[in-house]
Protein backbone atom coordinates (compact mmCIF):
# COMPACT_ATOMS: atom_id res chain seq x y z
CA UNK A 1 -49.12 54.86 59.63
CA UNK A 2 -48.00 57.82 57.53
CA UNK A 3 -45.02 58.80 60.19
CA UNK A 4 -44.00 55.13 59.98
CA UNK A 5 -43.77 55.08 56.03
CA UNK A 6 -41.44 58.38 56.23
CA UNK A 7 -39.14 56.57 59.29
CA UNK A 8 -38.61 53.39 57.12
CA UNK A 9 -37.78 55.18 53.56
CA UNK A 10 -35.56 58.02 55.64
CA UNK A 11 -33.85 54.71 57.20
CA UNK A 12 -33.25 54.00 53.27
CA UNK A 13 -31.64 56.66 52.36
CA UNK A 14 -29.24 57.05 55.41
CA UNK A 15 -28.17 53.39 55.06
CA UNK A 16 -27.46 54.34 51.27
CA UNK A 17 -25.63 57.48 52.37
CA UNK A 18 -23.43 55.04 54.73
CA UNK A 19 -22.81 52.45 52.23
CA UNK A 20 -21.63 55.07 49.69
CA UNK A 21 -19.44 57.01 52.00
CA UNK A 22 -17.51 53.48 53.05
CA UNK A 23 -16.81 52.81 49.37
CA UNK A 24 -15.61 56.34 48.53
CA UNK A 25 -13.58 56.09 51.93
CA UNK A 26 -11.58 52.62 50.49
CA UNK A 27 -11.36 54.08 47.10
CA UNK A 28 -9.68 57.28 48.55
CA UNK A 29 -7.37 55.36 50.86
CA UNK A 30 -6.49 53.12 48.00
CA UNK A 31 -5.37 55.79 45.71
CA UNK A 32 -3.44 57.80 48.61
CA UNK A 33 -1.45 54.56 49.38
CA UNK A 34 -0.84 53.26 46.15
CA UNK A 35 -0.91 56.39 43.59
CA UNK A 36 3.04 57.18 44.02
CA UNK A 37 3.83 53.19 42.82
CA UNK A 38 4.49 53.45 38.89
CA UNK A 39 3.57 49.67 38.66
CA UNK A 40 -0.74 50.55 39.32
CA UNK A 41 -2.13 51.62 36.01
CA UNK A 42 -3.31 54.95 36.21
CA UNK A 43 -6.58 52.83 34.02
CA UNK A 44 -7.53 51.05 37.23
CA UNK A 45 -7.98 54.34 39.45
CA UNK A 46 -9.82 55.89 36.21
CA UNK A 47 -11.95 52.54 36.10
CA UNK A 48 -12.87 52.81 39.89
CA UNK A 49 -13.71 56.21 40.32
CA UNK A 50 -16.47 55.30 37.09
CA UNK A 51 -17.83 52.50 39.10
CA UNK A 52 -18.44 54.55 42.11
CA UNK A 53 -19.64 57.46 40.17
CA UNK A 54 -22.08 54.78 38.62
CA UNK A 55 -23.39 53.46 42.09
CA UNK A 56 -23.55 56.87 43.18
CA UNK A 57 -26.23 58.08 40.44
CA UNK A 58 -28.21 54.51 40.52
CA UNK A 59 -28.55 54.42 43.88
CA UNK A 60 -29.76 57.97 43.52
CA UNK A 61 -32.49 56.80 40.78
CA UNK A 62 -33.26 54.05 42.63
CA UNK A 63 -34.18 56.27 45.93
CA UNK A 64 -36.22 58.45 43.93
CA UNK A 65 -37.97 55.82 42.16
CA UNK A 66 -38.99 53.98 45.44
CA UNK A 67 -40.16 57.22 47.34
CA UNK A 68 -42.36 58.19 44.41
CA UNK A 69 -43.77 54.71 44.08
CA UNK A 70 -44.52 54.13 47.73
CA UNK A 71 -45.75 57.84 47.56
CA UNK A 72 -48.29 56.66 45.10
CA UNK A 73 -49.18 53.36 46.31
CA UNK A 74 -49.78 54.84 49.67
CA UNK A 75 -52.02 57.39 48.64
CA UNK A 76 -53.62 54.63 46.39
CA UNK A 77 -54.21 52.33 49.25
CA UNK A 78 -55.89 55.14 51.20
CA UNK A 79 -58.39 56.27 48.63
CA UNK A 80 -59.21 52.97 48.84
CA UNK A 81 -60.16 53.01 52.11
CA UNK A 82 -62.01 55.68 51.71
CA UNK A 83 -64.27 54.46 49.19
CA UNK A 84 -64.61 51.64 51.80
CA UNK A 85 -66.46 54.20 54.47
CA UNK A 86 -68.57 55.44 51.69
CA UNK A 87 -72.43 54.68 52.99
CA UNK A 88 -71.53 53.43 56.41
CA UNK A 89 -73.50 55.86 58.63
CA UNK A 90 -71.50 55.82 61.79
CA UNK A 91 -69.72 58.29 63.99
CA UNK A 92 -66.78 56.05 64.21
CA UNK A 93 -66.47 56.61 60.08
CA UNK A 94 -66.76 59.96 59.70
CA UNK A 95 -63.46 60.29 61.94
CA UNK A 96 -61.73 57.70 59.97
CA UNK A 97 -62.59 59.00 57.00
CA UNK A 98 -61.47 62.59 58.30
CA UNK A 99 -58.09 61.01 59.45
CA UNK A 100 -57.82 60.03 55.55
CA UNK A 101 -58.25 62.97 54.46
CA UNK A 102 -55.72 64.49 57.08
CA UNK A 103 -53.04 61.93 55.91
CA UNK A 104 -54.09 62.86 52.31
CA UNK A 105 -53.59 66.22 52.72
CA UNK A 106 -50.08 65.14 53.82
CA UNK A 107 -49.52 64.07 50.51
CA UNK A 108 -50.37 67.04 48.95
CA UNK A 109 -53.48 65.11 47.54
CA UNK A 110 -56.80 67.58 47.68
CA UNK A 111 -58.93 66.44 44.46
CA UNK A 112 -60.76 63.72 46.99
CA UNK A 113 -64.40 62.48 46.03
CA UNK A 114 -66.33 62.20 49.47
CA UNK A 115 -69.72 61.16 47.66
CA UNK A 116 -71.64 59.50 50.04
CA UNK A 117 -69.65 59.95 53.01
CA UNK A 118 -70.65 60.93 56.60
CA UNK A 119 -69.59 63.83 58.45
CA UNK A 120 -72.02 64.08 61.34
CA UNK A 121 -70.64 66.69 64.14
CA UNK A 122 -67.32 66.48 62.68
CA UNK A 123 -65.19 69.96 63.68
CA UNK A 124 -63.25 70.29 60.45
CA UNK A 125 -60.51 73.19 61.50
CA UNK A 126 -58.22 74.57 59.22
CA UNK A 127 -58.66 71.99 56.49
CA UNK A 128 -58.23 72.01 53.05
CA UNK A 129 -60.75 70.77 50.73
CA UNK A 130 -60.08 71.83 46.93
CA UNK A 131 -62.34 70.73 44.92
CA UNK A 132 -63.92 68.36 46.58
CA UNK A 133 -66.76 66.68 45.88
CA UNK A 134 -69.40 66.13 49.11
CA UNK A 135 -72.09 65.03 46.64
CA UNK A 136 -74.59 63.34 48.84
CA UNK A 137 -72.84 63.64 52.05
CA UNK A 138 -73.89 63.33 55.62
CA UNK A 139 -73.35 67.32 56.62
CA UNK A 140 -75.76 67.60 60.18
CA UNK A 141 -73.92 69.72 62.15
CA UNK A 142 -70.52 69.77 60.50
CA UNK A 143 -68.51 72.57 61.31
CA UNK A 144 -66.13 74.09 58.45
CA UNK A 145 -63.84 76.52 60.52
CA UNK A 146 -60.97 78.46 58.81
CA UNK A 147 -61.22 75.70 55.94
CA UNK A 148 -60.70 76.66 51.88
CA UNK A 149 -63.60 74.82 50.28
CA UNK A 150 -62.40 76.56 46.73
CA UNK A 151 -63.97 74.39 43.78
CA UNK A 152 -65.84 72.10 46.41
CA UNK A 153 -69.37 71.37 44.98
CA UNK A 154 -71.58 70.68 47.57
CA UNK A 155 -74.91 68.32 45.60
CA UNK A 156 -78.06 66.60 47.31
CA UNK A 157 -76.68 67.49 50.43
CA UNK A 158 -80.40 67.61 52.44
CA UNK A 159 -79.16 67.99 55.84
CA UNK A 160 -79.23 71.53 57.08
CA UNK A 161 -77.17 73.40 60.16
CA UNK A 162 -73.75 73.33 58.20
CA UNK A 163 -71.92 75.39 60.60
CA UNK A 164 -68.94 77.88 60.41
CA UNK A 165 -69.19 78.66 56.74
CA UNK A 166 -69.47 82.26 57.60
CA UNK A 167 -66.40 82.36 59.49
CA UNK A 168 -64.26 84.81 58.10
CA UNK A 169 -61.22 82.47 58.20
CA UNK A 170 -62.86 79.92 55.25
CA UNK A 171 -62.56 80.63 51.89
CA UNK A 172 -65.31 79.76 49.44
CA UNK A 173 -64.89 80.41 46.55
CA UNK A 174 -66.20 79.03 43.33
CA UNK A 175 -68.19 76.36 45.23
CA UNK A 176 -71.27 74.94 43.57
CA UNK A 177 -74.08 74.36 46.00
CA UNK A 178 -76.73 72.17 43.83
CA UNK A 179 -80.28 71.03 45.58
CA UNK A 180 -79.36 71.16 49.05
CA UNK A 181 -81.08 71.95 51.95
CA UNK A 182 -79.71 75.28 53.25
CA UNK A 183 -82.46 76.11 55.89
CA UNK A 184 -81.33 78.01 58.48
CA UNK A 185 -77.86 78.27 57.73
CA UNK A 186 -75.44 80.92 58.22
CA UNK A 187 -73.76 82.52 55.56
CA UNK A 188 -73.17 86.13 57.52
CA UNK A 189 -70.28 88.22 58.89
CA UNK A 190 -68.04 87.08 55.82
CA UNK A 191 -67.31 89.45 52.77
CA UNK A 192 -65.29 86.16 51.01
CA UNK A 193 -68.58 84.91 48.97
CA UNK A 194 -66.92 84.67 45.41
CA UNK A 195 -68.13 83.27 42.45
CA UNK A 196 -70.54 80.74 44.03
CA UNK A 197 -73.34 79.04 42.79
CA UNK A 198 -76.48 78.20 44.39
CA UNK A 199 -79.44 76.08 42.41
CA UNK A 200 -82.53 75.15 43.18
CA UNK A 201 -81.68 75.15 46.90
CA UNK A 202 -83.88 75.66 49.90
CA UNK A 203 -82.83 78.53 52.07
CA UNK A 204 -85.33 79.47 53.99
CA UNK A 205 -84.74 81.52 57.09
CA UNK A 206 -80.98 81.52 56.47
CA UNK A 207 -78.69 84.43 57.54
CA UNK A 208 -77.14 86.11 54.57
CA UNK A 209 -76.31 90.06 56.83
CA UNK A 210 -73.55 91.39 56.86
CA UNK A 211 -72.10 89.31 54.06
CA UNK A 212 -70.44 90.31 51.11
CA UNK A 213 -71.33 88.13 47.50
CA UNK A 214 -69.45 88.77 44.39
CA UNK A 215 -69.86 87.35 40.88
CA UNK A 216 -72.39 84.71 42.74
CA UNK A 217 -75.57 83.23 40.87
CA UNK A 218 -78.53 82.44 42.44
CA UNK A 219 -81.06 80.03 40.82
CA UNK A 220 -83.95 78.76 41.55
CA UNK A 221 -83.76 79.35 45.63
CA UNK A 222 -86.39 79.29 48.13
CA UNK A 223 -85.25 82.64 50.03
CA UNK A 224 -88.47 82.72 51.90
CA UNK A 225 -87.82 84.74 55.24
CA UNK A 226 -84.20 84.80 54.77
CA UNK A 227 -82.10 87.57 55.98
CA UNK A 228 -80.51 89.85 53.60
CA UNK A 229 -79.96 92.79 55.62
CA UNK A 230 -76.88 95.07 55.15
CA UNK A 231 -75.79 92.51 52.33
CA UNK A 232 -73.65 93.85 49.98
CA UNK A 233 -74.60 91.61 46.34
CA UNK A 234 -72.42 93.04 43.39
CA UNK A 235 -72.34 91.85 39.53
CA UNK A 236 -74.67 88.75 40.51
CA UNK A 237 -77.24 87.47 38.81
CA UNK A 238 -80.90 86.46 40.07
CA UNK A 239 -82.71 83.86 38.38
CA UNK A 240 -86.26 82.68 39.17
CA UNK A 241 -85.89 84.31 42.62
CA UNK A 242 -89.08 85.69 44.59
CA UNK A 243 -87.97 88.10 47.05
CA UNK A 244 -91.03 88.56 48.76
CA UNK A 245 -91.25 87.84 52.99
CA UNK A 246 -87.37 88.47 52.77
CA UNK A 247 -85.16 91.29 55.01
CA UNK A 248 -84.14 93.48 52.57
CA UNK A 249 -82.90 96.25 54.90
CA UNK A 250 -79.83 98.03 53.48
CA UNK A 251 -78.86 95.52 51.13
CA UNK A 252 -76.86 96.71 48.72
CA UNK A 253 -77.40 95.64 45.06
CA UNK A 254 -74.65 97.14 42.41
CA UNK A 255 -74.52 95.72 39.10
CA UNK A 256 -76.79 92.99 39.46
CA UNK A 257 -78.93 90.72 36.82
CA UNK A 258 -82.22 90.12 37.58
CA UNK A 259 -83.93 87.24 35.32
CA UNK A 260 -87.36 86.09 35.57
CA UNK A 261 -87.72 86.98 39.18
CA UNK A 262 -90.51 88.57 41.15
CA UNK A 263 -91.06 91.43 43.33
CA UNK A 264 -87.94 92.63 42.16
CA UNK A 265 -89.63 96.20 43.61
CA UNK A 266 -88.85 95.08 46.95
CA UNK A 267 -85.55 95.39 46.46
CA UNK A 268 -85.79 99.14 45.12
CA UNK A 269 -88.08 100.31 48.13
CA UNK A 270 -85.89 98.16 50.72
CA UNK A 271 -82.04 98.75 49.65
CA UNK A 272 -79.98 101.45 50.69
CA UNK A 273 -81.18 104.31 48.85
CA UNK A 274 -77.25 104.32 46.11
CA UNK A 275 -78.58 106.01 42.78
CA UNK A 276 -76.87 103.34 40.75
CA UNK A 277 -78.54 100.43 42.18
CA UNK A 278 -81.76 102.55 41.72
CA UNK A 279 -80.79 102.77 38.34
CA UNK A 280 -79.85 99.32 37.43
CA UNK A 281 -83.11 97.91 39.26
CA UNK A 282 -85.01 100.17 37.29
CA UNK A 283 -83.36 98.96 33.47
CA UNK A 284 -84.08 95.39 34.51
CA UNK A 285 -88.05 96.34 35.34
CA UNK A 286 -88.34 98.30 31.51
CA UNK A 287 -86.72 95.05 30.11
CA UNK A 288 -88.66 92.72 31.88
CA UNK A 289 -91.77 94.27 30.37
CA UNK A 290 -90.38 94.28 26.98
């Protein structure tokens, strides 16, 4: 559909092009043939040339116009759709709602609400989805390979095994992650974790090692067994976090807020033994007990 849209307003424009190069063609072999007779008012060439000139820079506006406004309607007509395939739980939607978005993406268009949407086994590959919104989405399974999910917020999403997020090729950053189920996923082998937020998510038994998290927040998470070893967490903060029946070996902690958590000791005895994170551990224990 989308490469038959682009063949019809290219045909447009080359017809225009055609049109306009006949009438400049006349008008030039007109005023080589009848410029040297005194009895053709020099008014009438002046006259013509304006004319052309004028259907030059309308047709022009015209083009624009009509590209832009089929531009729109198009992408219009397939958020549309979209909404359409919102709530039907089929594997034959979630690929024609990923062929939307591919077509979308076309169109430069990347601030796409997929509320509700289904997205069972689908192998997303090199995608882009920019602040999208996946707010009670169908996730089982779906793999997000070498995709930027920047400003994506991911909300009730209750279906775990969302594959591929660690792969070094995605970006995530600033993605919101708000009461999902996380258990068991993967979020290791990637030092790319920036500014995300996770709240009140279960995460149980996922694989945090080997991962890098920057600027991230953490609230309100169900850790219990997760992995955290040789994690590297810098200028996060921990709220209302128990990090008891974790793996804690060499994590690294550096500039981290601790707020109302628990068994923040564990962390002390379990993290690779760097003064400063000694240090800041033990500032956030005296101020707790203030």
């Amino acid at each position: 559909m989308f490469s038959e849209d682009n063949s019809i307003e290219s045909k447009k424009v080359y017809f225009f092009c055609f049109v306009l190069f006949i009438v400049i063609l006349i008008q030039f072999t007109f005023v080589r043939n009848y410029s040297n007779y005194s009895d053709v008012p020099q008014g009438i060439m002046i006259e013509a040339f304006g004319v052309i000139a004028d259907i030059f820079l309308f047709g022009i506006a015209i083009t624009i116009y009509e590209i832009f406004w089929k531009k729109k309607e198009t992408i219009t007509r397939y958020l549309e759709e979209l909404e359409d395939y919102c709530g039907w739980n089929e594997k034959e939607a979630s690929y024609r709602v990923f062929g939307l978005i591919k077509r979308l993406h076309k169109f430069n268009k990347t601030d796409i609400d997929l509320s509700n949407c289904y997205f069972e086994e689908v192998p997303f590959s090199k995608n882009s989805f920019n602040g999208f919104d996946f707010k009670e989405s169908l996730l089982y399974g779906t793999k997000f390979k070498k995709c930027n999910l920047q400003l994506s917020v991911f909300n009730n999403i209750h279906q775990k095994h969302i594959k591929n997020i660690f792969d070094y090729g995605t970006v995530i950053e600033k993605v919101v992650f708000q009461n999902c189920n996380l258990r068991d996923s993967k979020f290791m082998n990637n030092l790319n974790f920036l500014d995300i937020h996770f709240s009140e998510c279960d995460m149980k038994n996922a694989n945090l090692s080997n991962s890098g998290f920057l600027s991230c927040h953490f609230k309100s998470i169900d850790f219990h067994n997760a992995n955290f070893e040789k994690t590297k967490f810098k200028s996060c903060v921990f709220e209302q976090i128990d990090f008891n029946n974790l793996k804690l070996i060499d994590m690294e902690c550096n500039t981290c807020k601790f707020i109302s958590c628990k068994n923040v000791d564990l962390i002390k005895n379990n993290t690779n033994p760097d003064p400063e994170i000694i240090k800041d551990i033990n500032e956030i224990n005296i101020e707790s007990k203030k």
